[in-house]
C-alpha atoms as a PDB file:
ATOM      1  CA  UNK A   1      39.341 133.951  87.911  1.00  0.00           C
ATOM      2  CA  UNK A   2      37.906 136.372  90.317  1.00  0.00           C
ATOM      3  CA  UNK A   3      39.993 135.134  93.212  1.00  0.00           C
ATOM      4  CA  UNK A   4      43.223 134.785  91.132  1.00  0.00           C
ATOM      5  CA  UNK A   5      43.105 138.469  90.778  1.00  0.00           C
ATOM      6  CA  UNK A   6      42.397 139.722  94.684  1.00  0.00           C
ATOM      7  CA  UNK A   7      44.775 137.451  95.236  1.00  0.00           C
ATOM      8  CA  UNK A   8      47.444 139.058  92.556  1.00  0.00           C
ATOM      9  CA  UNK A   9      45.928 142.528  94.195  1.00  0.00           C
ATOM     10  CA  UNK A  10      46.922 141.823  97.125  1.00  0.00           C
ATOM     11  CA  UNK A  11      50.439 140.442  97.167  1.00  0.00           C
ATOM     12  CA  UNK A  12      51.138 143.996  95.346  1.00  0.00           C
ATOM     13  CA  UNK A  13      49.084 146.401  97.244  1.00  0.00           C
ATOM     14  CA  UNK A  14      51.555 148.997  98.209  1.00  0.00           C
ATOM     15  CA  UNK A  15      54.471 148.423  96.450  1.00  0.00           C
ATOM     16  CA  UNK A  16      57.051 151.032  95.594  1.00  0.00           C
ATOM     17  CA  UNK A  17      58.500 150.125  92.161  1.00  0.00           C
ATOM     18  CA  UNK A  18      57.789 147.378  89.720  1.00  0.00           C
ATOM     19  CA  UNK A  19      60.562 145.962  87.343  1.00  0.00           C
ATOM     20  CA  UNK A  20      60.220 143.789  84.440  1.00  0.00           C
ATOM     21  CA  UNK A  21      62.694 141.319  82.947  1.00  0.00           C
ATOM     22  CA  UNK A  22      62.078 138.717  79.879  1.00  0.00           C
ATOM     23  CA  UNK A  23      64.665 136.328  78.918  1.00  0.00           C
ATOM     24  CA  UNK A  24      64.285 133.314  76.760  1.00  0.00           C
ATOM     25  CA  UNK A  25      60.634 133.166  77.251  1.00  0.00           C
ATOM     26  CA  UNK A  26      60.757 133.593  81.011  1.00  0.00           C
ATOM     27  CA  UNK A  27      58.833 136.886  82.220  1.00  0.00           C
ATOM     28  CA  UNK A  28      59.477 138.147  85.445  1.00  0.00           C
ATOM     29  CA  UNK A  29      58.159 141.418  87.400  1.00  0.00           C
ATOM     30  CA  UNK A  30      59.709 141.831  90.496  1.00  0.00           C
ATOM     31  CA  UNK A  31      57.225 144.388  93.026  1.00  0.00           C
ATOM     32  CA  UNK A  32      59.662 145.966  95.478  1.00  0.00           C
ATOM     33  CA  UNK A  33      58.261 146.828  98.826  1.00  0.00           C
ATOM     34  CA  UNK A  34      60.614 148.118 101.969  1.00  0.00           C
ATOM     35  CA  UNK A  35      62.382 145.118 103.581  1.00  0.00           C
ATOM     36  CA  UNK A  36      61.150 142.818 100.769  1.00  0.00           C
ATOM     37  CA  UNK A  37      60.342 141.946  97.054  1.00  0.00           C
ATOM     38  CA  UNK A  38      57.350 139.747  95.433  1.00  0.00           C
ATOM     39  CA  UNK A  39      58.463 138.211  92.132  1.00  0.00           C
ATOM     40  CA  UNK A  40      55.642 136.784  89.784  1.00  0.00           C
ATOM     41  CA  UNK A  41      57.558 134.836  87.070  1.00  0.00           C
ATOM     42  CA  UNK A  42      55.739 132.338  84.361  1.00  0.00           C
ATOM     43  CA  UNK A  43      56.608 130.676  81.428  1.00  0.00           C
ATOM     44  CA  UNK A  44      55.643 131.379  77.785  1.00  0.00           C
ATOM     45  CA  UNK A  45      56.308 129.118  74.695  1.00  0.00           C
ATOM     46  CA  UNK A  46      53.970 131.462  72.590  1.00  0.00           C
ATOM     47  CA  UNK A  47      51.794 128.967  71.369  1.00  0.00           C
ATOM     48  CA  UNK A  48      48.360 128.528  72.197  1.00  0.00           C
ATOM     49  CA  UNK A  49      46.891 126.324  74.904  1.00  0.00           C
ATOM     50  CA  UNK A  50      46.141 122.539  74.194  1.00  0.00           C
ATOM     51  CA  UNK A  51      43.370 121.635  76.317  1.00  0.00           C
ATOM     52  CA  UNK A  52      43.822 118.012  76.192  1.00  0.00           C
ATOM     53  CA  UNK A  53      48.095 118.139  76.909  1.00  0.00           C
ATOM     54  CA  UNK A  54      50.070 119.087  79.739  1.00  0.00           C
ATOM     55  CA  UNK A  55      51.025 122.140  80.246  1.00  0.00           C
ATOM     56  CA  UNK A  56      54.442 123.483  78.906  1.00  0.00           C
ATOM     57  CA  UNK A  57      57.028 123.545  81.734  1.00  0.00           C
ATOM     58  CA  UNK A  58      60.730 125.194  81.722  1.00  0.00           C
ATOM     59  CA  UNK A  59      62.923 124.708  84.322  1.00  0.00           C
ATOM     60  CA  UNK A  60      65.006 127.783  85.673  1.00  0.00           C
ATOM     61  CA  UNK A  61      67.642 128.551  88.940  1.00  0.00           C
ATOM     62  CA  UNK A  62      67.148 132.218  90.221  1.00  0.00           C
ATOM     63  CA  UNK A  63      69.434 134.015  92.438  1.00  0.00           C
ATOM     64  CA  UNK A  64      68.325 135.434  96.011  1.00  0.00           C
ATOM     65  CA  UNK A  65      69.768 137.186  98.613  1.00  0.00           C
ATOM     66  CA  UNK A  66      68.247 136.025 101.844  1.00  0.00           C
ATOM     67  CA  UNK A  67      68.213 132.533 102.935  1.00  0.00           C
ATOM     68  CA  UNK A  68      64.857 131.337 102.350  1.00  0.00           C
ATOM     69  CA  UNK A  69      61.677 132.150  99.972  1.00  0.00           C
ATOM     70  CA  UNK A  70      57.925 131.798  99.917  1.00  0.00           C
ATOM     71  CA  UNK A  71      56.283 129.989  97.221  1.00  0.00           C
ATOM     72  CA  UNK A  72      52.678 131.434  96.103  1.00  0.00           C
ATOM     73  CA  UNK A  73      51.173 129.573  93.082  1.00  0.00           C
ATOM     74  CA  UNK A  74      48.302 130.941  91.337  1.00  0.00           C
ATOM     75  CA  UNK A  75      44.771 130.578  92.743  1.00  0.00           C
ATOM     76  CA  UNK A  76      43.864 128.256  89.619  1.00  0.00           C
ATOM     77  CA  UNK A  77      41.348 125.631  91.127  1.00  0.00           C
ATOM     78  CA  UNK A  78      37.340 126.357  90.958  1.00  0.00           C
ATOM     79  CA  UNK A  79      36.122 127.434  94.743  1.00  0.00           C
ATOM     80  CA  UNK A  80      39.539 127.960  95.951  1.00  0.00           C
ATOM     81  CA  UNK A  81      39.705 131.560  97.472  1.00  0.00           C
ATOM     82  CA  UNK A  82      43.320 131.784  98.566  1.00  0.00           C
ATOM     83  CA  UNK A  83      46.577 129.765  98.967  1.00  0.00           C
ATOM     84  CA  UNK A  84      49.386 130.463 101.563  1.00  0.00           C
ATOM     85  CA  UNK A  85      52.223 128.931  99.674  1.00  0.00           C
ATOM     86  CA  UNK A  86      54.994 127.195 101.027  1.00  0.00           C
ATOM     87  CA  UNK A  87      58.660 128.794 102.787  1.00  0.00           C
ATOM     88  CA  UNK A  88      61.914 126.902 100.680  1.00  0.00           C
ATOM     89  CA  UNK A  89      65.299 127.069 101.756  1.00  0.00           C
ATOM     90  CA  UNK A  90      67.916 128.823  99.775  1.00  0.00           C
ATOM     91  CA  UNK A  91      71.196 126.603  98.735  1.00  0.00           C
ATOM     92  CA  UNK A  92      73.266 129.465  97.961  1.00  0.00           C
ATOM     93  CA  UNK A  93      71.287 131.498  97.001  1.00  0.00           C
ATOM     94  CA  UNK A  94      69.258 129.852  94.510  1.00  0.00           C
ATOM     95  CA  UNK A  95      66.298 128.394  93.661  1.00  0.00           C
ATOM     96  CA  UNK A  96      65.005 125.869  91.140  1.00  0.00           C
ATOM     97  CA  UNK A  97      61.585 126.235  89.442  1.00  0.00           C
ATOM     98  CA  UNK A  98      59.776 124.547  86.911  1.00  0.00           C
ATOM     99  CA  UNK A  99      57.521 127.116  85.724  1.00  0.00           C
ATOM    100  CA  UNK A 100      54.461 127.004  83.310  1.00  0.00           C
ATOM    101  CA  UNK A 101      52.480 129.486  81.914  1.00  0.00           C
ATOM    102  CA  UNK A 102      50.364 129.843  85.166  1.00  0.00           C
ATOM    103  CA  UNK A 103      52.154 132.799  87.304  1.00  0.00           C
ATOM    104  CA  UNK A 104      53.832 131.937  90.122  1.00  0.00           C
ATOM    105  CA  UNK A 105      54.601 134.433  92.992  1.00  0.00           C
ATOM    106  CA  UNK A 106      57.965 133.891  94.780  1.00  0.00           C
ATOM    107  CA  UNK A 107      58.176 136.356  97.900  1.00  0.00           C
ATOM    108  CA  UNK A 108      61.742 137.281  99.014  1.00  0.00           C
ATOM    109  CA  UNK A 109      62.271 138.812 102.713  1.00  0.00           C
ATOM    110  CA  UNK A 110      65.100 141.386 102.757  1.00  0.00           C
END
């Protein structure tokens, strides 16, 4: 887990303001930085982990404002030191995720 936290580290490092926002299990903090924001969002059902099942998945749209998005999952895999995520189009504005309880970071250019 050592790795999943430099990596949380640093996607905040420097950022101005933090806001949170939970809605029908869905937590999101959104890290604003000048000319962009890093959103971490996850899933929670509030029950405890089941080893042997697949995780718990909720799908959600979010709203943007620019035209594109980078995708960051979580550094979750043993040896793995850092993933560079993946750039998604925007189709007016929004995105669809199927989120788990495994943060994912969603970087938004201004």
């Amino acid at each position: 887990m050592d790795y999943a936290y430099r990596q949380f580290a640093s996607l905040i490092h420097g950022y101005q303001e933090a806001v949170q926002k939970i809605e029908n299990n869905i937590w999101q903090y959104t890290f604003l930085f000048p000319g962009k924001k890093i959103h971490v969002l996850w899933y929670d059902d509030g029950l405890p982990p089941e080893p042997e099942k697949p995780l718990e998945q909720k799908q959600v749209a979010l709203q943007f404002s620019g035209k594109e998005v980078k995708l960051i999952p979580t550094i979750t895999e043993f040896g793995q030191t850092w993933y560079t995520g993946k750039t998604y189009p925007l189709r007016a504005g929004k995105l669809t995720l199927n989120l788990t309880r495994i943060p994912v970071f969603v970087e938004e250019r201004e």
